[in-house]
PDB file of N, CA and C in Angstrom:
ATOM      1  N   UNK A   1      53.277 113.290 116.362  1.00  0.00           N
ATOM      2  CA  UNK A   1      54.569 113.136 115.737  1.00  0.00           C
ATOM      3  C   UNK A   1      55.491 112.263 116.586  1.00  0.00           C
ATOM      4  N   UNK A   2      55.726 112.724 117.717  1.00  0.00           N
ATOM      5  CA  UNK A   2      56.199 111.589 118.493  1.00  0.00           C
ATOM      6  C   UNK A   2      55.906 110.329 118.753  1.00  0.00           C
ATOM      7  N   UNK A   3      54.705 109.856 118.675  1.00  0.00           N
ATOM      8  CA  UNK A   3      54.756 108.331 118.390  1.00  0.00           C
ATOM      9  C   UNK A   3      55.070 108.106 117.231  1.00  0.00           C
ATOM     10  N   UNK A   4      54.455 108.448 116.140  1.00  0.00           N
ATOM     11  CA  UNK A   4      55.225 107.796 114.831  1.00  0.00           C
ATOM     12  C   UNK A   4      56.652 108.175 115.104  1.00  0.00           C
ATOM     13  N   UNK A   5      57.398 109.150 115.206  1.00  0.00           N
ATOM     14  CA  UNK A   5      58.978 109.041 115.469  1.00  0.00           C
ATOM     15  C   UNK A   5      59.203 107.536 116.378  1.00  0.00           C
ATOM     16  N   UNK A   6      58.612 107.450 117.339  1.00  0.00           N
ATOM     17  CA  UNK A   6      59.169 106.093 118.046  1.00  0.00           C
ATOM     18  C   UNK A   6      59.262 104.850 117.572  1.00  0.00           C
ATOM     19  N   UNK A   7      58.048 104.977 116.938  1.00  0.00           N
ATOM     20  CA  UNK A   7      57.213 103.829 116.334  1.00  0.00           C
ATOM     21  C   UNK A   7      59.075 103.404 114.791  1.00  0.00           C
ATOM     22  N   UNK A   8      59.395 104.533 114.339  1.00  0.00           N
ATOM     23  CA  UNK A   8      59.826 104.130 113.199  1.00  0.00           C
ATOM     24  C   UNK A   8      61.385 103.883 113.755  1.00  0.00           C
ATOM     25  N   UNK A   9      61.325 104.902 115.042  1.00  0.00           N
ATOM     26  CA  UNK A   9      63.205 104.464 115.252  1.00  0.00           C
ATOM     27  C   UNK A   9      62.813 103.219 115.843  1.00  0.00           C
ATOM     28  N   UNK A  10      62.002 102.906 116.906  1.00  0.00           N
ATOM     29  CA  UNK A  10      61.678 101.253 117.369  1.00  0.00           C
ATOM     30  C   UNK A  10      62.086 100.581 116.125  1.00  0.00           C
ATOM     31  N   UNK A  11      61.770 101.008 114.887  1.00  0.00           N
ATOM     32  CA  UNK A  11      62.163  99.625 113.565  1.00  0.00           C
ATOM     33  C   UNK A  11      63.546  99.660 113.237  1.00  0.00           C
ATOM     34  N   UNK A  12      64.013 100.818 113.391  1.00  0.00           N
ATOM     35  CA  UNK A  12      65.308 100.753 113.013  1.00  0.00           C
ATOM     36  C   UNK A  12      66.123  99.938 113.952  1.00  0.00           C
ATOM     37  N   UNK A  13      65.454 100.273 115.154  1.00  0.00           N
ATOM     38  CA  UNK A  13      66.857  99.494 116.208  1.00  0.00           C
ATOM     39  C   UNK A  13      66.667  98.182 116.277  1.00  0.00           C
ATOM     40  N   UNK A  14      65.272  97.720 115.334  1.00  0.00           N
ATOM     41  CA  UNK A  14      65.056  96.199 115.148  1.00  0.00           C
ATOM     42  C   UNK A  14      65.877  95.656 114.528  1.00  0.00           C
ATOM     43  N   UNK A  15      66.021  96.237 113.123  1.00  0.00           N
ATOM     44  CA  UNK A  15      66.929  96.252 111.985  1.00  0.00           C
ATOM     45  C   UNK A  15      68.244  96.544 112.358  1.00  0.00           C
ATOM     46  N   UNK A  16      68.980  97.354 113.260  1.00  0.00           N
ATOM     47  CA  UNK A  16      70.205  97.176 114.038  1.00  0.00           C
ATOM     48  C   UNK A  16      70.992  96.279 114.318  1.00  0.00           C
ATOM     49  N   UNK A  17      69.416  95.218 115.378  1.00  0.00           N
ATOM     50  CA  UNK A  17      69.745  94.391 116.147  1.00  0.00           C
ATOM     51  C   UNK A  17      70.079  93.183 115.057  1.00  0.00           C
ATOM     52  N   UNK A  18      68.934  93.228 113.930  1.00  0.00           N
ATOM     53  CA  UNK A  18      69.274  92.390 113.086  1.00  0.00           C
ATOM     54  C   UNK A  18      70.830  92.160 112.212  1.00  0.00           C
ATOM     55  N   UNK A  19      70.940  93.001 111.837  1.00  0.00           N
ATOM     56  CA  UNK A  19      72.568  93.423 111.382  1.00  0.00           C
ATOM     57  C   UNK A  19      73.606  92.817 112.202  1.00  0.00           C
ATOM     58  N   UNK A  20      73.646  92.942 113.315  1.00  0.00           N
ATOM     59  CA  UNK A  20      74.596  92.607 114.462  1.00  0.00           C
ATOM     60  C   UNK A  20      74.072  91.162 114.507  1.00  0.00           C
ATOM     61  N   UNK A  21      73.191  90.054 114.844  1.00  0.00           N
ATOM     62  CA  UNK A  21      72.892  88.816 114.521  1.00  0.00           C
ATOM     63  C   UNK A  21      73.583  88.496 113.667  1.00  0.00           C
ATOM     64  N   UNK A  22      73.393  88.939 111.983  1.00  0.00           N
ATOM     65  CA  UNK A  22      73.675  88.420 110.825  1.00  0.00           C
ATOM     66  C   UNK A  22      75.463  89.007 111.005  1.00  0.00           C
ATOM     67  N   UNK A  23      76.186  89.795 111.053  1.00  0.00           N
ATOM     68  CA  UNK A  23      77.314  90.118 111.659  1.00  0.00           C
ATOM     69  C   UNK A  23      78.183  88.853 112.172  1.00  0.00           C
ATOM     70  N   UNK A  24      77.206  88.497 113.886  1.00  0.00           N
ATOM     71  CA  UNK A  24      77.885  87.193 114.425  1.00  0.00           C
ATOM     72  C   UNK A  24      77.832  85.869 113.575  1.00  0.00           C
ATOM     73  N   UNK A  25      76.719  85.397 113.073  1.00  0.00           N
ATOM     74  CA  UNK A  25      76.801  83.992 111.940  1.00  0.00           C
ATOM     75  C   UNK A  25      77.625  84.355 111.390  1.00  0.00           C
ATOM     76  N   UNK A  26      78.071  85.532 110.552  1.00  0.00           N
ATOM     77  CA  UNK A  26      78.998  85.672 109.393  1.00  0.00           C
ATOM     78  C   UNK A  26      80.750  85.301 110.178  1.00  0.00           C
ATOM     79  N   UNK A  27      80.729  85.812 111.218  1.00  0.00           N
ATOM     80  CA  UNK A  27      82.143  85.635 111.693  1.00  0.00           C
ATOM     81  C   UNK A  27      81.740  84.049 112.612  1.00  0.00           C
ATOM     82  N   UNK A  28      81.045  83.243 112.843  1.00  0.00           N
ATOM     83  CA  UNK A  28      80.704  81.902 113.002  1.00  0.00           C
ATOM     84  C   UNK A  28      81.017  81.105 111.951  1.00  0.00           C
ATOM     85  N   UNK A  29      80.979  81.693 110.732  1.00  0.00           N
ATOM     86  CA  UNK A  29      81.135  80.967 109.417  1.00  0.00           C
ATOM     87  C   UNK A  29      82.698  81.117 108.994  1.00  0.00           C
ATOM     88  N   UNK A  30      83.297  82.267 109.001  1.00  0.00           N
ATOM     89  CA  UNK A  30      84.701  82.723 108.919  1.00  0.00           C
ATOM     90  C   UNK A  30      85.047  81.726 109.545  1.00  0.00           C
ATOM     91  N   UNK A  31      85.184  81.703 110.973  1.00  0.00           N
ATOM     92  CA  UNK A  31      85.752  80.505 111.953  1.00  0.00           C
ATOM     93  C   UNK A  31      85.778  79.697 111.391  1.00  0.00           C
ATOM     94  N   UNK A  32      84.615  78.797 110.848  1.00  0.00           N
ATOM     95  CA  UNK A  32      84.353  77.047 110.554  1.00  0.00           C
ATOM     96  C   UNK A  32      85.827  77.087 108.908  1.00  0.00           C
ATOM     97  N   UNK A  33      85.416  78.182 108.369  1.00  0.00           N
ATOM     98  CA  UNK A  33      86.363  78.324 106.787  1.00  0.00           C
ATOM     99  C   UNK A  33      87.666  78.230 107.475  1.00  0.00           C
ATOM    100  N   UNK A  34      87.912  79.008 108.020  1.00  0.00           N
ATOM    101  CA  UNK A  34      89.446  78.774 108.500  1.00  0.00           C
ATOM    102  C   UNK A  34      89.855  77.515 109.294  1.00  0.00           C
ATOM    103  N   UNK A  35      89.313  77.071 109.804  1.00  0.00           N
ATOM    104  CA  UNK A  35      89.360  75.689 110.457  1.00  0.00           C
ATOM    105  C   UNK A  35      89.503  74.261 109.063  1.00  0.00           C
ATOM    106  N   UNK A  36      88.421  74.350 108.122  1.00  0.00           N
ATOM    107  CA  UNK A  36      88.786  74.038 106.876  1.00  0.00           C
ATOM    108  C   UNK A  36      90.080  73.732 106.191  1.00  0.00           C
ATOM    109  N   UNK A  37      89.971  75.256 106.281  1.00  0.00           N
ATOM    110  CA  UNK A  37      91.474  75.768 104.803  1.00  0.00           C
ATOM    111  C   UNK A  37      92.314  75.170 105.747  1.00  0.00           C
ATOM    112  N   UNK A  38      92.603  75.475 107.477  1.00  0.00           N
ATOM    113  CA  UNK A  38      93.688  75.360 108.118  1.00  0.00           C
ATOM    114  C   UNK A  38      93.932  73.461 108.001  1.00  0.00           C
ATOM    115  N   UNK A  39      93.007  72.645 107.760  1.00  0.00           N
ATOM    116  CA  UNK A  39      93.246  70.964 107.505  1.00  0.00           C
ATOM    117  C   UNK A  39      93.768  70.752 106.409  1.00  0.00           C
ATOM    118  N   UNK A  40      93.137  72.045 105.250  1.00  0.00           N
ATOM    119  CA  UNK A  40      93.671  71.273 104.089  1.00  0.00           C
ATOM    120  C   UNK A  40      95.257  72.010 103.441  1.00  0.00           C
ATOM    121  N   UNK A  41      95.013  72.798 104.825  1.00  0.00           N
ATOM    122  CA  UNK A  41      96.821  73.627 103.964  1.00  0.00           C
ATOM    123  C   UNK A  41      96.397  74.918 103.307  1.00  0.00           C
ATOM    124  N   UNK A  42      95.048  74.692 103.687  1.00  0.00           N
ATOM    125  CA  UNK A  42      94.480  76.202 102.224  1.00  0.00           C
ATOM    126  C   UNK A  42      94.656  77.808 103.075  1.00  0.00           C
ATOM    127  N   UNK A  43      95.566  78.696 101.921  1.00  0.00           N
ATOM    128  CA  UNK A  43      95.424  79.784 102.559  1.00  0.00           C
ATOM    129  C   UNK A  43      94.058  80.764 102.586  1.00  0.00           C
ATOM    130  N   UNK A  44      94.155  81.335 103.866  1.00  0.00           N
ATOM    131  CA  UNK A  44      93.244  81.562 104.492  1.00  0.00           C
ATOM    132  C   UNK A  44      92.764  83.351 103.696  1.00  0.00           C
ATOM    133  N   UNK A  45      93.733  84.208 102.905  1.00  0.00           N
ATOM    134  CA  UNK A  45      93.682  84.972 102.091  1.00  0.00           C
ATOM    135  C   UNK A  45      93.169  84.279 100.777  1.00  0.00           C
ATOM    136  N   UNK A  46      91.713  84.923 100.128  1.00  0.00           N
ATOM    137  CA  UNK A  46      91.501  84.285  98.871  1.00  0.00           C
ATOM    138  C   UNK A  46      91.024  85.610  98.133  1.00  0.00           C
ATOM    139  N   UNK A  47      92.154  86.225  97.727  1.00  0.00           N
ATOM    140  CA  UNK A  47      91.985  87.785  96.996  1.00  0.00           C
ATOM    141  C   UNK A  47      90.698  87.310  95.943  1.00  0.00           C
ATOM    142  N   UNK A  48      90.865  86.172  94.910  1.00  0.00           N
ATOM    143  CA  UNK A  48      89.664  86.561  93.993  1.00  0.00           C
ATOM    144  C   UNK A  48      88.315  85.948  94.842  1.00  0.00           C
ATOM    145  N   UNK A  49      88.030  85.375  95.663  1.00  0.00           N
ATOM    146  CA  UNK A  49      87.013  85.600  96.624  1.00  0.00           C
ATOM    147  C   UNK A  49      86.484  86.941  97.131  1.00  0.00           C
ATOM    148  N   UNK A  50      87.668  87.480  97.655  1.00  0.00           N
ATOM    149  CA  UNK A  50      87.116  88.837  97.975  1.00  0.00           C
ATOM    150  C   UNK A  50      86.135  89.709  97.031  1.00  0.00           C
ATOM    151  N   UNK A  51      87.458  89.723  95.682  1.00  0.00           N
ATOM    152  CA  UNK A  51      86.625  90.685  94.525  1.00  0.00           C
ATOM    153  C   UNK A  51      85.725  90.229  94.325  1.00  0.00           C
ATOM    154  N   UNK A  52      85.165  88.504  93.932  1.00  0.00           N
ATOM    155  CA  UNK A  52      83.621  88.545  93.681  1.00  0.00           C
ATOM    156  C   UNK A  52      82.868  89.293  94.968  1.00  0.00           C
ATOM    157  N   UNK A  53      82.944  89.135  95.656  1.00  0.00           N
ATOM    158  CA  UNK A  53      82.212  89.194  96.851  1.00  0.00           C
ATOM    159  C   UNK A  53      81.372  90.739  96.918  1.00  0.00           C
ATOM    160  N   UNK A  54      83.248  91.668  96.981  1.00  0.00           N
ATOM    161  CA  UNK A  54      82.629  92.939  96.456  1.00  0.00           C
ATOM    162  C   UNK A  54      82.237  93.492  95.270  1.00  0.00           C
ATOM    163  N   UNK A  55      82.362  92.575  94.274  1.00  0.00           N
ATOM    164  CA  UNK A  55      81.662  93.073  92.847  1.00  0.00           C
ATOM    165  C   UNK A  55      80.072  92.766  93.039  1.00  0.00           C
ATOM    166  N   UNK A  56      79.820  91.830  93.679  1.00  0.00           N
ATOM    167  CA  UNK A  56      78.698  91.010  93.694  1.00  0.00           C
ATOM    168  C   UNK A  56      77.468  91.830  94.954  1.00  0.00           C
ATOM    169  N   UNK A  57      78.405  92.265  95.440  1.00  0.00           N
ATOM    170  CA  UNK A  57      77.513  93.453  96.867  1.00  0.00           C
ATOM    171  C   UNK A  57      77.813  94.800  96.442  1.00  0.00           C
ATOM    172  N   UNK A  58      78.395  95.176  95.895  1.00  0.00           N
ATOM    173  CA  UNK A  58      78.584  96.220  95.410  1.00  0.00           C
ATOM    174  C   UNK A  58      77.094  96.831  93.660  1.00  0.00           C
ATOM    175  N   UNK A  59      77.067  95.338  93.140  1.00  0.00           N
ATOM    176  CA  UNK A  59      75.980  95.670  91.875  1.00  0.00           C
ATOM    177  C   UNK A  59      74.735  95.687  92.850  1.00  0.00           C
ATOM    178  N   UNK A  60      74.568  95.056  93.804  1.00  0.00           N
ATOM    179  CA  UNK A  60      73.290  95.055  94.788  1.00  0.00           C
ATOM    180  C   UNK A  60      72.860  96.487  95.356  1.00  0.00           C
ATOM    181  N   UNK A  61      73.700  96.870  95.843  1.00  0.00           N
ATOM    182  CA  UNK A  61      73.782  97.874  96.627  1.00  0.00           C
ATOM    183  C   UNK A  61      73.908  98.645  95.342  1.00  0.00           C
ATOM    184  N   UNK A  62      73.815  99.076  94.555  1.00  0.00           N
ATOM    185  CA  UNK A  62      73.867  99.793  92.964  1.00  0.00           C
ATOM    186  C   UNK A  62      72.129  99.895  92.686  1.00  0.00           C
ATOM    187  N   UNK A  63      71.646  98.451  92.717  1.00  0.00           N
ATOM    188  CA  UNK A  63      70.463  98.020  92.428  1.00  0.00           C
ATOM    189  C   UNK A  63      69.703  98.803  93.527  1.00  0.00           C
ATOM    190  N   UNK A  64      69.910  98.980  95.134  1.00  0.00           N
ATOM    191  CA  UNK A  64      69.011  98.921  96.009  1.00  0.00           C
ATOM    192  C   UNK A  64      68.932 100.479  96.532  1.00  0.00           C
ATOM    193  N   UNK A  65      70.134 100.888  95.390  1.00  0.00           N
ATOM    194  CA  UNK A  65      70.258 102.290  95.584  1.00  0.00           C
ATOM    195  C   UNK A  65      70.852 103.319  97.290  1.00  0.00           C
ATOM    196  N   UNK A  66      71.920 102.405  97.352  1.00  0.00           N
ATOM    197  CA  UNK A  66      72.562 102.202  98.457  1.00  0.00           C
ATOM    198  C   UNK A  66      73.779 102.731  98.371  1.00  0.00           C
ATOM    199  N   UNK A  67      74.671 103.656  98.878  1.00  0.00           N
ATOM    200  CA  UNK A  67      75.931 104.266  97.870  1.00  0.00           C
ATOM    201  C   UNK A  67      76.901 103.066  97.818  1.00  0.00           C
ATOM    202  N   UNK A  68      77.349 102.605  96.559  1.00  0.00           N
ATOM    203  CA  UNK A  68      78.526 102.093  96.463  1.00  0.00           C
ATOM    204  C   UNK A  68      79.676 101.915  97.119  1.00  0.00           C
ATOM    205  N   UNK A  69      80.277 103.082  97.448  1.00  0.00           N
ATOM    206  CA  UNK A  69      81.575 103.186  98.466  1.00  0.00           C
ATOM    207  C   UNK A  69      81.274 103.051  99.745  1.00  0.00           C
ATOM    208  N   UNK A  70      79.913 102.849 100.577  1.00  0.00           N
ATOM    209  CA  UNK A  70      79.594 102.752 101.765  1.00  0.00           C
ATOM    210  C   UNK A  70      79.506 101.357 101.960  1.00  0.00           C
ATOM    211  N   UNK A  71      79.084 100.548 100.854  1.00  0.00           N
ATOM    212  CA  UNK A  71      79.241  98.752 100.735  1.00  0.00           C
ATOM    213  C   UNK A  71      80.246  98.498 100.870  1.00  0.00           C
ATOM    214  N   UNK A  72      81.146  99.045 100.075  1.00  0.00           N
ATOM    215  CA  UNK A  72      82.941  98.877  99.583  1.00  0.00           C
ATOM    216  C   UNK A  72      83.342  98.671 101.300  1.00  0.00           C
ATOM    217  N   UNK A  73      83.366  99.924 101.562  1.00  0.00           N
ATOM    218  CA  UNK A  73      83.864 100.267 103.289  1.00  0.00           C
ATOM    219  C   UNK A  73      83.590  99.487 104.413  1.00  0.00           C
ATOM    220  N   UNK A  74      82.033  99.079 103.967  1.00  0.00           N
ATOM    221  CA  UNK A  74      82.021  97.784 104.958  1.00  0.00           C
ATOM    222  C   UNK A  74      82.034  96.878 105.006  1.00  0.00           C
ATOM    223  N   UNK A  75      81.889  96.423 103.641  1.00  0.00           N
ATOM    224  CA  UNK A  75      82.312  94.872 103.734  1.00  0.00           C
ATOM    225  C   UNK A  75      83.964  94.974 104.123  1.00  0.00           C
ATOM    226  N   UNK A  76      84.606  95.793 103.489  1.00  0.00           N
ATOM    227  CA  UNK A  76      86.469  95.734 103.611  1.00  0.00           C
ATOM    228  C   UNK A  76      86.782  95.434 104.909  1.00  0.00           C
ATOM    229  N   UNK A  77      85.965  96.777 105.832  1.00  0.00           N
ATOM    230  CA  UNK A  77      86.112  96.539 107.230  1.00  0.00           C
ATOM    231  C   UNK A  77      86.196  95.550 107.939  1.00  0.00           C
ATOM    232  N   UNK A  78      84.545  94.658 107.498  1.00  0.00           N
ATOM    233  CA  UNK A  78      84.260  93.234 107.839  1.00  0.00           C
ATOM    234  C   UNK A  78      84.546  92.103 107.518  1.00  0.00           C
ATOM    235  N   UNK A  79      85.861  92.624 106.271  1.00  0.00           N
ATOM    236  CA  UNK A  79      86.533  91.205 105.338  1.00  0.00           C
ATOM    237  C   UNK A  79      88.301  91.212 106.304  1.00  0.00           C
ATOM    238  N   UNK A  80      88.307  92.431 106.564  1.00  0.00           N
ATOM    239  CA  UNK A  80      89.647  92.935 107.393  1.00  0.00           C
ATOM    240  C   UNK A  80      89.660  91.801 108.615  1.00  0.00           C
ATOM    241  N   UNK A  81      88.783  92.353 109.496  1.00  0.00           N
ATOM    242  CA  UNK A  81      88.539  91.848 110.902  1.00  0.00           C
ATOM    243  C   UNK A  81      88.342  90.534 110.613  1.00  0.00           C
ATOM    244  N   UNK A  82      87.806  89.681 109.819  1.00  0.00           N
ATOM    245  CA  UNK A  82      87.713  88.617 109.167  1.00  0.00           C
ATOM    246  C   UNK A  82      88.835  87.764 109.396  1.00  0.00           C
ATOM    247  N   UNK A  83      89.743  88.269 108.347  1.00  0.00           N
ATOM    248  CA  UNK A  83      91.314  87.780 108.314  1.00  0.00           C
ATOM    249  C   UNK A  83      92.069  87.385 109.537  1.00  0.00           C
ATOM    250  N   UNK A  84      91.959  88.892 110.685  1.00  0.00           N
ATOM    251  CA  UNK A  84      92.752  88.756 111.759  1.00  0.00           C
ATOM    252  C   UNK A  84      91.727  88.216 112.849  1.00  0.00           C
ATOM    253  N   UNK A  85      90.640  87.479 112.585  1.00  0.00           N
ATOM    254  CA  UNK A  85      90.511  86.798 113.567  1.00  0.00           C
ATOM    255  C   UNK A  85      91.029  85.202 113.652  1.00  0.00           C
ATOM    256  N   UNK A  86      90.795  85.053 115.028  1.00  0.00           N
ATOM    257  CA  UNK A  86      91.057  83.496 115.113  1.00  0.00           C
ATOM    258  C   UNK A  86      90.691  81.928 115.150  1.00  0.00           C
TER     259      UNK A  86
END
């Protein structure tokens, strides 16, 4: 039992590590957008961006059988921190 326990948290903390990768590109990409919007004058709040975003991860996470309000929560979190970075 204990190796398969290792064996499967070893995958998870793969999948962790992966999350946190895909995490940093995503706020690599935020940066480059705001650098953008900030040339062309464009504000850097784009409310109906958001809602697709979470309508659009939210039917996924519906599909993948993933709770709904736990998508909601983190993308918000990660759309939050988003905003107030620099």
């Amino acid at each position: 039992m204990s190796v398969e326990l290792n064996r499967l948290r070893d995958q998870i903390d793969v999948i962790d590590q992966q999350i946190l990768y895909l995490l940093s590109k995503r706020f690599f990409l935020v940066k480059k957008i705001k650098a953008v919007k900030n040339r062309y004058g464009l504000s850097i709040y784009a409310p109906e961006r958001e809602a697709m975003v979470l309508t659009s991860c939210c039917a996924e996470a519906k599909r993948l059988g993933i709770p709904i309000q736990l998508v909601r929560d983190i993308l918000s979190r990660i759309m939050s921190e988003s905003y107030m970075m620099k």
